[in-house]
PDB file of N, CA and C in Angstrom:
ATOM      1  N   UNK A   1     -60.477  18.562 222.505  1.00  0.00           N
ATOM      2  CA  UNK A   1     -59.698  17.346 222.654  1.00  0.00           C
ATOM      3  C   UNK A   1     -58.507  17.320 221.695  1.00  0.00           C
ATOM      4  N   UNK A   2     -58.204  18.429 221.000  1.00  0.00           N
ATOM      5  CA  UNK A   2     -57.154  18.588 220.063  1.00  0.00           C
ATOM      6  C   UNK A   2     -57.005  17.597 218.947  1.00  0.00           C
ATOM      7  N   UNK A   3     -56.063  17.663 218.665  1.00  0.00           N
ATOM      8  CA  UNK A   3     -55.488  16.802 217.298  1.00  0.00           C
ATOM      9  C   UNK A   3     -55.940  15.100 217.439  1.00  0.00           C
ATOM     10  N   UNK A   4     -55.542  14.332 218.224  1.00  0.00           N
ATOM     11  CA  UNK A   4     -56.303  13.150 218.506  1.00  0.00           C
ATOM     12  C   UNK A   4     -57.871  13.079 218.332  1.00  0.00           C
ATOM     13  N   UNK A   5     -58.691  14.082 218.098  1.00  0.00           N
ATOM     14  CA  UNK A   5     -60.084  14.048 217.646  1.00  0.00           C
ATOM     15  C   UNK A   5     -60.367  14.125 216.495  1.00  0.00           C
ATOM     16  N   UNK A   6     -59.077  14.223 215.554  1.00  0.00           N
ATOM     17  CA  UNK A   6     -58.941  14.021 214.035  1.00  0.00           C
ATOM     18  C   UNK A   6     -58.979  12.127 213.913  1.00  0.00           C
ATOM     19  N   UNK A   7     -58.816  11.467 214.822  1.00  0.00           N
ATOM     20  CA  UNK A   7     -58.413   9.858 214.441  1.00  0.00           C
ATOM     21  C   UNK A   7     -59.447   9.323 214.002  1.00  0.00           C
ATOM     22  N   UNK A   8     -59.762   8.694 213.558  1.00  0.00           N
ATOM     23  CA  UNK A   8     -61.727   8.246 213.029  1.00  0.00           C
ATOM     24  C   UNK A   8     -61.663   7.422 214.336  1.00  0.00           C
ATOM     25  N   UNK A   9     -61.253   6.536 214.927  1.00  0.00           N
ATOM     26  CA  UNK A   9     -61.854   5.984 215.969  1.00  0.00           C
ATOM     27  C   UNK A   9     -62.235   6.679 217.483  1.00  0.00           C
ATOM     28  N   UNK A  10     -61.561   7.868 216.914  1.00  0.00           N
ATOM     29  CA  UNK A  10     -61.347   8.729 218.566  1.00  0.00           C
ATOM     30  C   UNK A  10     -62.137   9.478 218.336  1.00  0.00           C
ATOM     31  N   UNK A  11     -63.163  10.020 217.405  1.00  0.00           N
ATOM     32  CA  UNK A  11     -63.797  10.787 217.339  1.00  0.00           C
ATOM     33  C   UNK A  11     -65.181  11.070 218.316  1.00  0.00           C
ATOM     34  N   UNK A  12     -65.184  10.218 218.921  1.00  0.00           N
ATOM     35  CA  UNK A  12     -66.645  10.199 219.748  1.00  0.00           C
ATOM     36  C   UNK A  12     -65.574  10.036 221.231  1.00  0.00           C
ATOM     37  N   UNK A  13     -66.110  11.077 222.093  1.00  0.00           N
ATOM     38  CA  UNK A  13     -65.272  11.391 223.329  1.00  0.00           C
ATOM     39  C   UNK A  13     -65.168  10.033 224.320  1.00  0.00           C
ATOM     40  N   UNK A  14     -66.287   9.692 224.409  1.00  0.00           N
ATOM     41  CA  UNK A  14     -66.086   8.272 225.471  1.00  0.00           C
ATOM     42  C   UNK A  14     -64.851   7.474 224.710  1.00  0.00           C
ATOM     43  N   UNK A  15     -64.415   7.437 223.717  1.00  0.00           N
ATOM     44  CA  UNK A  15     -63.171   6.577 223.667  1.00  0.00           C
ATOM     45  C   UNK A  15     -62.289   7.328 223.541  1.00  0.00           C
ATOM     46  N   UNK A  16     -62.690   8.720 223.286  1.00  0.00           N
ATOM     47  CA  UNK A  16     -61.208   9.621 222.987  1.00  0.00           C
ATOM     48  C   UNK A  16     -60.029   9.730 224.665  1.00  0.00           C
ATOM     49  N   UNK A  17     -60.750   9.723 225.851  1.00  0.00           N
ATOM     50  CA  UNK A  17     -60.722  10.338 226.939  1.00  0.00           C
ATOM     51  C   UNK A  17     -59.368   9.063 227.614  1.00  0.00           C
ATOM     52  N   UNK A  18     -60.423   7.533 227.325  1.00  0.00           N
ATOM     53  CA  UNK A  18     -59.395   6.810 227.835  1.00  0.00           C
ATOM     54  C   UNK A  18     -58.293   6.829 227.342  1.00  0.00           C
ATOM     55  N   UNK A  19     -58.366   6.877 225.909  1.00  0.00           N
ATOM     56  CA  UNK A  19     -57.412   6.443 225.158  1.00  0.00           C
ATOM     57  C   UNK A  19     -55.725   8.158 225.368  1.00  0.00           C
ATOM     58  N   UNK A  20     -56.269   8.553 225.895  1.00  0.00           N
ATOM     59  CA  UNK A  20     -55.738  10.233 226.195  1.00  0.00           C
ATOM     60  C   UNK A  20     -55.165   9.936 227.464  1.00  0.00           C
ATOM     61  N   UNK A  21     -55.961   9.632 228.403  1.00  0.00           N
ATOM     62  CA  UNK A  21     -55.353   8.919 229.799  1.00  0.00           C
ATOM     63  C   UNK A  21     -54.218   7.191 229.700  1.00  0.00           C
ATOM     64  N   UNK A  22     -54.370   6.797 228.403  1.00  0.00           N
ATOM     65  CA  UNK A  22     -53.378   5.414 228.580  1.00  0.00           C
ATOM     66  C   UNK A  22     -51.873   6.176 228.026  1.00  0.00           C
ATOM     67  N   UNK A  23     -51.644   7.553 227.132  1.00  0.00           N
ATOM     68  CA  UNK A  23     -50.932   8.004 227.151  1.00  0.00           C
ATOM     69  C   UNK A  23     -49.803   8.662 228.193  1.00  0.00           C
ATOM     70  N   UNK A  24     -50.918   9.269 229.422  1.00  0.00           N
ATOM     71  CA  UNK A  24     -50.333   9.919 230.152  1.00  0.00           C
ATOM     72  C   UNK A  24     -49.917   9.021 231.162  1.00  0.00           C
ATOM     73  N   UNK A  25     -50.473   7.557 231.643  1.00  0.00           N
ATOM     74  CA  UNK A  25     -50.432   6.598 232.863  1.00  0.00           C
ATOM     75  C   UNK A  25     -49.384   5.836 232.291  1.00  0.00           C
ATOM     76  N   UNK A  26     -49.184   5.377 230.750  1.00  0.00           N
ATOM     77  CA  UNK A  26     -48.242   3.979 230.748  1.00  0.00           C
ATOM     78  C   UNK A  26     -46.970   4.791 230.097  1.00  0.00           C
ATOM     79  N   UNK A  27     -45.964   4.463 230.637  1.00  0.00           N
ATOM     80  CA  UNK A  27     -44.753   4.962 229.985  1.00  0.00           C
ATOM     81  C   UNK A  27     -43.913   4.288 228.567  1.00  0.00           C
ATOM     82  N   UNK A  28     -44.929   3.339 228.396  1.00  0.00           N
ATOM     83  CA  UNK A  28     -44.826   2.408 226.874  1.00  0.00           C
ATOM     84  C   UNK A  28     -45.163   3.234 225.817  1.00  0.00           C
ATOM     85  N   UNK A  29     -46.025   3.875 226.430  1.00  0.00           N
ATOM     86  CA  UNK A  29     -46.621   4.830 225.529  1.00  0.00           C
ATOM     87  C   UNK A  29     -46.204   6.474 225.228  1.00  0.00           C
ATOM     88  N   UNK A  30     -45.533   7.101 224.022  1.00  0.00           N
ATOM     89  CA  UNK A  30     -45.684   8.146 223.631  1.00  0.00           C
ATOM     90  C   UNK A  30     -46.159   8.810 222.712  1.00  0.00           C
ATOM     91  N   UNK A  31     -46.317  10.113 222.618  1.00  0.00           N
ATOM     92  CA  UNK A  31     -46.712  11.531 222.076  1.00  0.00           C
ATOM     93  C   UNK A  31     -46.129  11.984 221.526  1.00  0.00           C
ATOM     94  N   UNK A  32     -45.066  12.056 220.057  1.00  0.00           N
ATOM     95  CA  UNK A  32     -44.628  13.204 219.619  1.00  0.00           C
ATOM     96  C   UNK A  32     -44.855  13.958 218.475  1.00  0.00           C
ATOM     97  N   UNK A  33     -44.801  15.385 218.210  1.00  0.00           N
ATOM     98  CA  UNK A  33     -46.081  16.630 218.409  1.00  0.00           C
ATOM     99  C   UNK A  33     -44.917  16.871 217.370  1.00  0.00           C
ATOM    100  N   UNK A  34     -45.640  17.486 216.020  1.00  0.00           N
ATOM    101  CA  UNK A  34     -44.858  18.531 214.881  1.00  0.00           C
ATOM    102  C   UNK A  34     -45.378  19.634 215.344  1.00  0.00           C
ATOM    103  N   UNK A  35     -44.499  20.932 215.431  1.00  0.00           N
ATOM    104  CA  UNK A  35     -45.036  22.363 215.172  1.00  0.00           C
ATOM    105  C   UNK A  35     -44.540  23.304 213.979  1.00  0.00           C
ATOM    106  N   UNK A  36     -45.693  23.527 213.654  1.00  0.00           N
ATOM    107  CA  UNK A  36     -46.016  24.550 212.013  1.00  0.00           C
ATOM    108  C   UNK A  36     -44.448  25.461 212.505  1.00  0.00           C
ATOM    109  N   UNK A  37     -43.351  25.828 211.847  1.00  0.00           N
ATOM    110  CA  UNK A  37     -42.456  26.579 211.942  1.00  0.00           C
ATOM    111  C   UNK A  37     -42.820  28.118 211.796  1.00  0.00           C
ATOM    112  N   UNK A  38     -43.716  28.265 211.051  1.00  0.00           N
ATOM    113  CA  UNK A  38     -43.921  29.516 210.721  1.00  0.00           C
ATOM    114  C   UNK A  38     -45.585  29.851 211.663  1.00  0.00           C
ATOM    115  N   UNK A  39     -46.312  29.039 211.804  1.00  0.00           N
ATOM    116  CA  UNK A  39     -47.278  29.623 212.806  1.00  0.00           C
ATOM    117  C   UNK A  39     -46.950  28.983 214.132  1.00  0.00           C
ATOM    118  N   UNK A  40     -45.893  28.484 214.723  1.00  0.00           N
ATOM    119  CA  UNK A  40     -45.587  27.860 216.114  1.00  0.00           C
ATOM    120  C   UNK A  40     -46.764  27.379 216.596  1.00  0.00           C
ATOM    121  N   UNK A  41     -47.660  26.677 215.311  1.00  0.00           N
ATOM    122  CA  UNK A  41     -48.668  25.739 216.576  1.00  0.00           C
ATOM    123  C   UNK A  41     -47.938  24.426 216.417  1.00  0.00           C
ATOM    124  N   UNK A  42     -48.825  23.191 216.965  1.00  0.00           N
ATOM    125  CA  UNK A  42     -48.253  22.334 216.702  1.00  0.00           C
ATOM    126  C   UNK A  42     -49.828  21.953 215.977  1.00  0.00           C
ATOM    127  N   UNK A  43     -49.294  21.231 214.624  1.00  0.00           N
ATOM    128  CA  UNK A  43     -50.292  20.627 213.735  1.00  0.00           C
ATOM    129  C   UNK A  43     -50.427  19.315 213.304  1.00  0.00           C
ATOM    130  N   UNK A  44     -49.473  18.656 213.830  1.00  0.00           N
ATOM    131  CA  UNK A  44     -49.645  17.156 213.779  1.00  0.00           C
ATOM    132  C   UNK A  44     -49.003  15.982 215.051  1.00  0.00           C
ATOM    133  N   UNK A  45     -49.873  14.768 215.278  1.00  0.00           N
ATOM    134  CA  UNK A  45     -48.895  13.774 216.255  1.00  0.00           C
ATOM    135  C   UNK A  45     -49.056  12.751 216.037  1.00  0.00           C
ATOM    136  N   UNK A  46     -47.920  11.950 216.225  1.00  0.00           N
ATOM    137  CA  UNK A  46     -47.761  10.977 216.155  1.00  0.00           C
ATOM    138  C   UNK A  46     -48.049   9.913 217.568  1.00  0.00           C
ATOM    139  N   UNK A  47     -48.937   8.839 217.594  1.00  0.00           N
ATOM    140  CA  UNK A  47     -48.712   8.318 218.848  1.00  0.00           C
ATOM    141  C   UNK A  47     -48.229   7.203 218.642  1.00  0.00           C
ATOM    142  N   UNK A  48     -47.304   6.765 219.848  1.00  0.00           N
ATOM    143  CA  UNK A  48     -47.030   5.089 219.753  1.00  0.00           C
ATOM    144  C   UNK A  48     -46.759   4.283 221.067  1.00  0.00           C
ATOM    145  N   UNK A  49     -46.134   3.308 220.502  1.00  0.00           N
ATOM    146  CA  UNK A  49     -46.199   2.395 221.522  1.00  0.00           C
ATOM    147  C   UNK A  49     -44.707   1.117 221.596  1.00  0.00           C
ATOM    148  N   UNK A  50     -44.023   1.785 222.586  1.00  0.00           N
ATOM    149  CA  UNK A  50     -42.919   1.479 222.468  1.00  0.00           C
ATOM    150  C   UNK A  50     -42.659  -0.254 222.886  1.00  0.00           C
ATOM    151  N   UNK A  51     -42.074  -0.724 222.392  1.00  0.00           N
ATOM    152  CA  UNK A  51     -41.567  -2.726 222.467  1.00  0.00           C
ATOM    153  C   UNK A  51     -40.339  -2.583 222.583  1.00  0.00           C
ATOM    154  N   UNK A  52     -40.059  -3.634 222.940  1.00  0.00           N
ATOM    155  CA  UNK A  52     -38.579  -4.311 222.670  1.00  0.00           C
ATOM    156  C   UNK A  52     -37.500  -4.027 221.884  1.00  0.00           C
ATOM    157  N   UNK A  53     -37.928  -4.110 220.219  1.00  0.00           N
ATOM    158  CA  UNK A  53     -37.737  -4.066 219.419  1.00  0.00           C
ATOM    159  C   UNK A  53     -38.289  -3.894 217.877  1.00  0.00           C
ATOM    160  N   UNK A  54     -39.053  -2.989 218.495  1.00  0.00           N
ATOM    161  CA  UNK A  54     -40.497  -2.277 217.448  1.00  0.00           C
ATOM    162  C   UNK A  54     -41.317  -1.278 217.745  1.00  0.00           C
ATOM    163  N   UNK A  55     -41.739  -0.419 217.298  1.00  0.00           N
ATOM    164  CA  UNK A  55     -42.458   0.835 217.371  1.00  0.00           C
ATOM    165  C   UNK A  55     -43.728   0.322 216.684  1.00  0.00           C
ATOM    166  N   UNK A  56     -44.836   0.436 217.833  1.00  0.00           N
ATOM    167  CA  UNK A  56     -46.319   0.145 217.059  1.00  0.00           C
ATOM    168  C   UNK A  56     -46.560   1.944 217.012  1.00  0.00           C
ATOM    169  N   UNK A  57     -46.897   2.265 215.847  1.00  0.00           N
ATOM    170  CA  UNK A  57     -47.568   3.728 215.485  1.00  0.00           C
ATOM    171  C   UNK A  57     -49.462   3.890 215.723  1.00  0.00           C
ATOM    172  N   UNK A  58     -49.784   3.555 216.664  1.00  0.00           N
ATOM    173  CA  UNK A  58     -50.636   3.413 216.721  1.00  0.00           C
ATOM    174  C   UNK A  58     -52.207   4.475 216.248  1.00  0.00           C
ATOM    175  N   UNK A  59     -51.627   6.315 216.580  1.00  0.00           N
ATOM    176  CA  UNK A  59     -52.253   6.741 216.322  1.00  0.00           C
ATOM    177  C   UNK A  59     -51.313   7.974 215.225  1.00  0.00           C
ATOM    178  N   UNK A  60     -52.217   8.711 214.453  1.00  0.00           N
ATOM    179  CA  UNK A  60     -51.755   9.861 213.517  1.00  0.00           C
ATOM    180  C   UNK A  60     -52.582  10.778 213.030  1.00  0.00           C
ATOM    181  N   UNK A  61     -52.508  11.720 213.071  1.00  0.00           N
ATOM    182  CA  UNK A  61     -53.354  13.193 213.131  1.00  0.00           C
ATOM    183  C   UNK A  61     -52.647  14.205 212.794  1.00  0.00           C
ATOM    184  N   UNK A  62     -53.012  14.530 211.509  1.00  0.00           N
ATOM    185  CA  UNK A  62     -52.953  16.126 211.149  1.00  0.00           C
ATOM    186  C   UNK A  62     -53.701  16.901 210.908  1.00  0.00           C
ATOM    187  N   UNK A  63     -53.550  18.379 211.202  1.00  0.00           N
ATOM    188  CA  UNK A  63     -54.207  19.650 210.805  1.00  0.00           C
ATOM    189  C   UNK A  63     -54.860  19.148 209.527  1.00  0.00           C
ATOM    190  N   UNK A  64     -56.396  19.309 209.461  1.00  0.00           N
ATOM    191  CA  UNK A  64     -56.787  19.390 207.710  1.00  0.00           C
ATOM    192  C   UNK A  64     -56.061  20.578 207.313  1.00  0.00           C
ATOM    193  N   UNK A  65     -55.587  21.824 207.747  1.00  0.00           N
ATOM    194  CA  UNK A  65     -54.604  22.700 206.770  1.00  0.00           C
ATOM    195  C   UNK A  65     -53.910  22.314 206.697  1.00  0.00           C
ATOM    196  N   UNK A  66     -52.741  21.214 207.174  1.00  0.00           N
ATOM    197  CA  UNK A  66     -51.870  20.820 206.761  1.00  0.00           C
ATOM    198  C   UNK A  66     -51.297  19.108 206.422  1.00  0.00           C
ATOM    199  N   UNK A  67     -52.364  19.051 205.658  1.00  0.00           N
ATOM    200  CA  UNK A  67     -52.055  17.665 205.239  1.00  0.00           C
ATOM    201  C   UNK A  67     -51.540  17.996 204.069  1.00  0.00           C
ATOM    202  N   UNK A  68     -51.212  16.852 202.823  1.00  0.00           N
ATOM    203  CA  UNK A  68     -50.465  16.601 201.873  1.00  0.00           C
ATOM    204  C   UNK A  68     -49.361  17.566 201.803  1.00  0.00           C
ATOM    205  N   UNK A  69     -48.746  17.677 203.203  1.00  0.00           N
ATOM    206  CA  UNK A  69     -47.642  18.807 202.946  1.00  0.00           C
ATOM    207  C   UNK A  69     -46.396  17.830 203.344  1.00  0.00           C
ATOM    208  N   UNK A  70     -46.239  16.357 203.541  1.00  0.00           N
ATOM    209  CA  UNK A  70     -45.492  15.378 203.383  1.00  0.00           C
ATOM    210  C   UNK A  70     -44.978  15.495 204.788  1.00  0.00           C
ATOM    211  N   UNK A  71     -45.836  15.693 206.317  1.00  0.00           N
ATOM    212  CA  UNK A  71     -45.763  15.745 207.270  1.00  0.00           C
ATOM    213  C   UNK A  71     -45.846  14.481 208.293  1.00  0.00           C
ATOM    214  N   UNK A  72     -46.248  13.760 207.604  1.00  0.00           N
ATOM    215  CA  UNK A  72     -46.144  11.971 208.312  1.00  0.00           C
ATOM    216  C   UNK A  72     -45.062  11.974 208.126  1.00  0.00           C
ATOM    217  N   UNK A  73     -45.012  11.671 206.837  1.00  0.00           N
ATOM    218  CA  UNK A  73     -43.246  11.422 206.480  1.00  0.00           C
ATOM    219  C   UNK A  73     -42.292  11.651 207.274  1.00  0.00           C
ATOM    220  N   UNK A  74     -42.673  12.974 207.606  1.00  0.00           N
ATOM    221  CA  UNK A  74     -41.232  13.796 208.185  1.00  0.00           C
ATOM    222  C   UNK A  74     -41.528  13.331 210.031  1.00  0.00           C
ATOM    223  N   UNK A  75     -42.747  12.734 210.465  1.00  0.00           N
ATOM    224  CA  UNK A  75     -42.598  12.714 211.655  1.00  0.00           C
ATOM    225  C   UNK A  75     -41.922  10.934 211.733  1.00  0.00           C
ATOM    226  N   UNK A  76     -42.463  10.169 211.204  1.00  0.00           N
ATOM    227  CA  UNK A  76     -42.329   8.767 210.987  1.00  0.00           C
ATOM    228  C   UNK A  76     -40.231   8.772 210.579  1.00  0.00           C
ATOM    229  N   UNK A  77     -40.003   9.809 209.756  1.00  0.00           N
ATOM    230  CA  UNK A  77     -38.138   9.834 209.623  1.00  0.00           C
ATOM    231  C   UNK A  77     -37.938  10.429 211.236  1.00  0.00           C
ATOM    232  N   UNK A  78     -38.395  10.800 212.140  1.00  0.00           N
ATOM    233  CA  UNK A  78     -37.848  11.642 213.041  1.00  0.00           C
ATOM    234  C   UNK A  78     -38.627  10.311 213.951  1.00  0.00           C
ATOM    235  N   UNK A  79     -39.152   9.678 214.075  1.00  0.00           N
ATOM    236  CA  UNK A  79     -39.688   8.251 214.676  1.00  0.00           C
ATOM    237  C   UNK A  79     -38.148   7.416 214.313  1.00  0.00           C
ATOM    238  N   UNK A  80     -38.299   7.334 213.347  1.00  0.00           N
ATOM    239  CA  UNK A  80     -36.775   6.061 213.188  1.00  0.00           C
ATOM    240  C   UNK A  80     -35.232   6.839 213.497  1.00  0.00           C
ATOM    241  N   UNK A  81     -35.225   8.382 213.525  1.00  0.00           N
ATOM    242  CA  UNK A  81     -34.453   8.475 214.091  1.00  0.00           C
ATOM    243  C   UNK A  81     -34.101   8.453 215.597  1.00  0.00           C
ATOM    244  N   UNK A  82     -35.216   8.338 216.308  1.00  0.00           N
ATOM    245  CA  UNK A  82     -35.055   8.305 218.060  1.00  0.00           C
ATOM    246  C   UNK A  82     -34.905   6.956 218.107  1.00  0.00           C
ATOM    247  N   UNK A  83     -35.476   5.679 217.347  1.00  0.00           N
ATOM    248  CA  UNK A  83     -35.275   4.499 217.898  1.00  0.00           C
ATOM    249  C   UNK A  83     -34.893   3.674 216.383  1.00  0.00           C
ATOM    250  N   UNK A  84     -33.457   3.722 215.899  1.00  0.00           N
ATOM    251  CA  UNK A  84     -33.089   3.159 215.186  1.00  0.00           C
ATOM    252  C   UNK A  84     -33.011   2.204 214.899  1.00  0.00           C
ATOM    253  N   UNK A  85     -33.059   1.242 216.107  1.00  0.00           N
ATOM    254  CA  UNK A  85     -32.443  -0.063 216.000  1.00  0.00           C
ATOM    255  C   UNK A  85     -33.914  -0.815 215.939  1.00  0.00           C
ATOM    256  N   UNK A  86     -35.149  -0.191 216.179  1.00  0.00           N
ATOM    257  CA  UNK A  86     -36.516  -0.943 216.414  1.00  0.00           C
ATOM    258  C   UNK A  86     -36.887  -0.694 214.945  1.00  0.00           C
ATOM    259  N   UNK A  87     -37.747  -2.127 214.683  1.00  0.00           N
ATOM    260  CA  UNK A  87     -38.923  -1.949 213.996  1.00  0.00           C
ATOM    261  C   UNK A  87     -40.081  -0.795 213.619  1.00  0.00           C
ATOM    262  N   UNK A  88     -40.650  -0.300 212.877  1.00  0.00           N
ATOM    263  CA  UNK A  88     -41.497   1.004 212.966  1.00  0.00           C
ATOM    264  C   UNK A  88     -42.524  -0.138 212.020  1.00  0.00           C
ATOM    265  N   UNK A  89     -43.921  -0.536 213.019  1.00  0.00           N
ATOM    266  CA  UNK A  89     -45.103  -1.203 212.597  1.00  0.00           C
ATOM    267  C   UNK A  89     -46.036  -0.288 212.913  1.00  0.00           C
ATOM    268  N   UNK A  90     -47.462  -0.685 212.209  1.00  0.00           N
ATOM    269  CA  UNK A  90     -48.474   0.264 212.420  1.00  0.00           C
ATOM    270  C   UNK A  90     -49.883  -1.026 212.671  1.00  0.00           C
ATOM    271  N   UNK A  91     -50.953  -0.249 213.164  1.00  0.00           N
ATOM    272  CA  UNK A  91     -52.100  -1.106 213.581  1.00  0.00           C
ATOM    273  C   UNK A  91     -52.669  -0.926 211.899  1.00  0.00           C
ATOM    274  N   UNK A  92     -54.023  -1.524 211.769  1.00  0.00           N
ATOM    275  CA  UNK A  92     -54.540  -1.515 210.641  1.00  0.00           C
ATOM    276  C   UNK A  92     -54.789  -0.131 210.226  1.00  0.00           C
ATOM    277  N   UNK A  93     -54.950   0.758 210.743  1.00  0.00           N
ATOM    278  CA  UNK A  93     -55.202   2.468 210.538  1.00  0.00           C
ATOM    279  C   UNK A  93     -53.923   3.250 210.277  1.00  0.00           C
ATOM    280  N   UNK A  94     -53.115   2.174 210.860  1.00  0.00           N
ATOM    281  CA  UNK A  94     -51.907   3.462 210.431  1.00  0.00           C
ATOM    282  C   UNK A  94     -50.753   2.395 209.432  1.00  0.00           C
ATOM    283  N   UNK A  95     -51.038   1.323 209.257  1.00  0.00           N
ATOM    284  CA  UNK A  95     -50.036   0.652 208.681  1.00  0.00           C
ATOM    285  C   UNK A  95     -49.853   1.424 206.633  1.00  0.00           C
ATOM    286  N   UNK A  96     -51.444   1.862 206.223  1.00  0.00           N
ATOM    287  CA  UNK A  96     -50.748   2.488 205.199  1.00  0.00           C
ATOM    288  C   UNK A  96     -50.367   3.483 205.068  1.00  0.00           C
ATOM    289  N   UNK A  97     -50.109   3.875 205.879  1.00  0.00           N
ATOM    290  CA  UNK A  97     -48.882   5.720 206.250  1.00  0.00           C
ATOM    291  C   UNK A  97     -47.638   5.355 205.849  1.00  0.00           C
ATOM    292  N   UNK A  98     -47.690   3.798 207.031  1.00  0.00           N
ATOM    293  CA  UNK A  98     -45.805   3.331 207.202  1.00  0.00           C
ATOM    294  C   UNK A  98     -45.717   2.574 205.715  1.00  0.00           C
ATOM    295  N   UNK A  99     -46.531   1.946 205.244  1.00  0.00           N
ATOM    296  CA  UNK A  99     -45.889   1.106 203.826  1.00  0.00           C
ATOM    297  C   UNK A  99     -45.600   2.080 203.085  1.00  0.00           C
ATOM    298  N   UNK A 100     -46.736   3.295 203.022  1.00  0.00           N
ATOM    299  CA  UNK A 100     -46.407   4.368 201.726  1.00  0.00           C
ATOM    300  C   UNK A 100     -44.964   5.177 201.925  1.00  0.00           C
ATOM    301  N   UNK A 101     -44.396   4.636 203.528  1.00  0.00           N
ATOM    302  CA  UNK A 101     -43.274   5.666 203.983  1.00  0.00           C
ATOM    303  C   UNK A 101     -42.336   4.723 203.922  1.00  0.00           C
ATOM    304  N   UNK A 102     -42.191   3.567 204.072  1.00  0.00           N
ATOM    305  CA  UNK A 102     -41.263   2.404 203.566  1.00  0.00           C
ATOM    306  C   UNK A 102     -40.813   2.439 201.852  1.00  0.00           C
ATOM    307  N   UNK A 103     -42.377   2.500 201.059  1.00  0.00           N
ATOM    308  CA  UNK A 103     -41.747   2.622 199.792  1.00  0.00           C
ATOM    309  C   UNK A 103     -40.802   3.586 199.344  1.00  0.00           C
ATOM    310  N   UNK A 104     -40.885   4.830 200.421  1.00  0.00           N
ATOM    311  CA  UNK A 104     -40.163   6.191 199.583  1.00  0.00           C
ATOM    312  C   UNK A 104     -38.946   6.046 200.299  1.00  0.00           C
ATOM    313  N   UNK A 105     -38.502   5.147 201.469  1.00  0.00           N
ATOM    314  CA  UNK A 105     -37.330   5.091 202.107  1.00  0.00           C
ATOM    315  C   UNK A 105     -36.417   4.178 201.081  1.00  0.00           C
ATOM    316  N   UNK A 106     -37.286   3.327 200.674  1.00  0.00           N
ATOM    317  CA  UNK A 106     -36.847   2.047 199.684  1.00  0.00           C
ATOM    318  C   UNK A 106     -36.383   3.022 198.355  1.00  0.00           C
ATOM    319  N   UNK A 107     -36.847   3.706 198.217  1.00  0.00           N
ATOM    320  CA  UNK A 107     -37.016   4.511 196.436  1.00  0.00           C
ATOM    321  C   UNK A 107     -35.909   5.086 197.286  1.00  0.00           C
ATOM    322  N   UNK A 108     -35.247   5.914 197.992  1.00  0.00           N
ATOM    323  CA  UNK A 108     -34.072   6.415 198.367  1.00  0.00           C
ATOM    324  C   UNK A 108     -33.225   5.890 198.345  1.00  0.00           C
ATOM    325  N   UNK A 109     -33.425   4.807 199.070  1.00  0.00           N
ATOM    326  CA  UNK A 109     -31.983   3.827 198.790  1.00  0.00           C
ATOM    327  C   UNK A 109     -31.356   2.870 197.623  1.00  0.00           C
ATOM    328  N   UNK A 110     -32.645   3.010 196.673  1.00  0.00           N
ATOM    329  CA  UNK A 110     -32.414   2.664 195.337  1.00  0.00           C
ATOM    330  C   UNK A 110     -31.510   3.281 195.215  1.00  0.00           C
ATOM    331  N   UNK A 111     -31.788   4.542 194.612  1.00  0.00           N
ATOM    332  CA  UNK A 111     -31.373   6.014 194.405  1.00  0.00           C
ATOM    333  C   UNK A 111     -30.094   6.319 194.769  1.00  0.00           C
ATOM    334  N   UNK A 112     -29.782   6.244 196.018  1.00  0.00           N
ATOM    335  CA  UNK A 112     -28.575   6.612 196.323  1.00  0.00           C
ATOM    336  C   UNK A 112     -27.298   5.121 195.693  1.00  0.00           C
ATOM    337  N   UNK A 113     -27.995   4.492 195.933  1.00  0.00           N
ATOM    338  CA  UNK A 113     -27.616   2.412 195.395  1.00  0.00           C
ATOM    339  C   UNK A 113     -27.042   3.133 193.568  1.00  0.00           C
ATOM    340  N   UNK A 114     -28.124   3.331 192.846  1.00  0.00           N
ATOM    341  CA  UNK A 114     -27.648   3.613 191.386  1.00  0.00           C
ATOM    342  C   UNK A 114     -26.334   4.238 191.110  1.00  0.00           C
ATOM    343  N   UNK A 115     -27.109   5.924 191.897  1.00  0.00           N
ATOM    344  CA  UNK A 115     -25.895   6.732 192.159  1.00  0.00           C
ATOM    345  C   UNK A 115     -24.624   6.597 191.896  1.00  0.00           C
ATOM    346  N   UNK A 116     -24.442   5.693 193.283  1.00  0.00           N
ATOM    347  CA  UNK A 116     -22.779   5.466 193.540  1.00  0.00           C
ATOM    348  C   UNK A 116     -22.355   4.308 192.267  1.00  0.00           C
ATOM    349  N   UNK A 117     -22.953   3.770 191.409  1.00  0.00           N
ATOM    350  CA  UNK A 117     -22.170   2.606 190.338  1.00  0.00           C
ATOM    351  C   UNK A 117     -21.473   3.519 189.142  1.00  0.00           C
TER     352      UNK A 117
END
């Protein structure tokens, strides 16, 4: 069942299956997939759930080889770059990914803020 069988709630197949099929049936809903550069798999995804004017992040899964390699991060910056103008929220499972990825966007723009005085 791949990378989505890393989610703690998806871990037991009777919920993994629907929740795999509301991806592929609703077009609210997407999939997008990091691949390892140097082993061309893909080792992490992001799922969500597209609004109006907000991105719910609903699901997130990485390779246990490749965690703490600052790979949310980099999918969640490549999330706000496809939909700039939306919100990027998370459900209770994924909301401390996005705060811990808000603070370091915030610590950047400090940063660059000091910088320029």
């Amino acid at each position: 069942m791949g990378l989505l069988s890393y989610v703690t709630d998806l871990k037991n197949v009777a919920r993994l299956k629907p929740e795999m099929e509301s991806y592929i049936e609703n077009v609210d809903r997407k999939l997008f997939l990091w691949k390892d550069e140097e082993t061309d798999n893909i080792v992490a995804l992001i799922g969500v759930q597209i609004h109006e004017a907000m991105v719910l992040v609903r699901h997130i899964a990485v390779s246990p080889s490749f965690r703490k390699e600052g790979i949310v991060h980099r999918l969640l910056d490549g999330l706000q770059q496809n939909y700039p103008t939306s919100a990027i929220n998370g459900t209770l499972e994924t909301a401390p990914f996005i705060a811990k990825w808000n603070q370091k966007q915030q610590n950047r723009n400090d940063e660059e803020t000091s910088g320029s005085l």
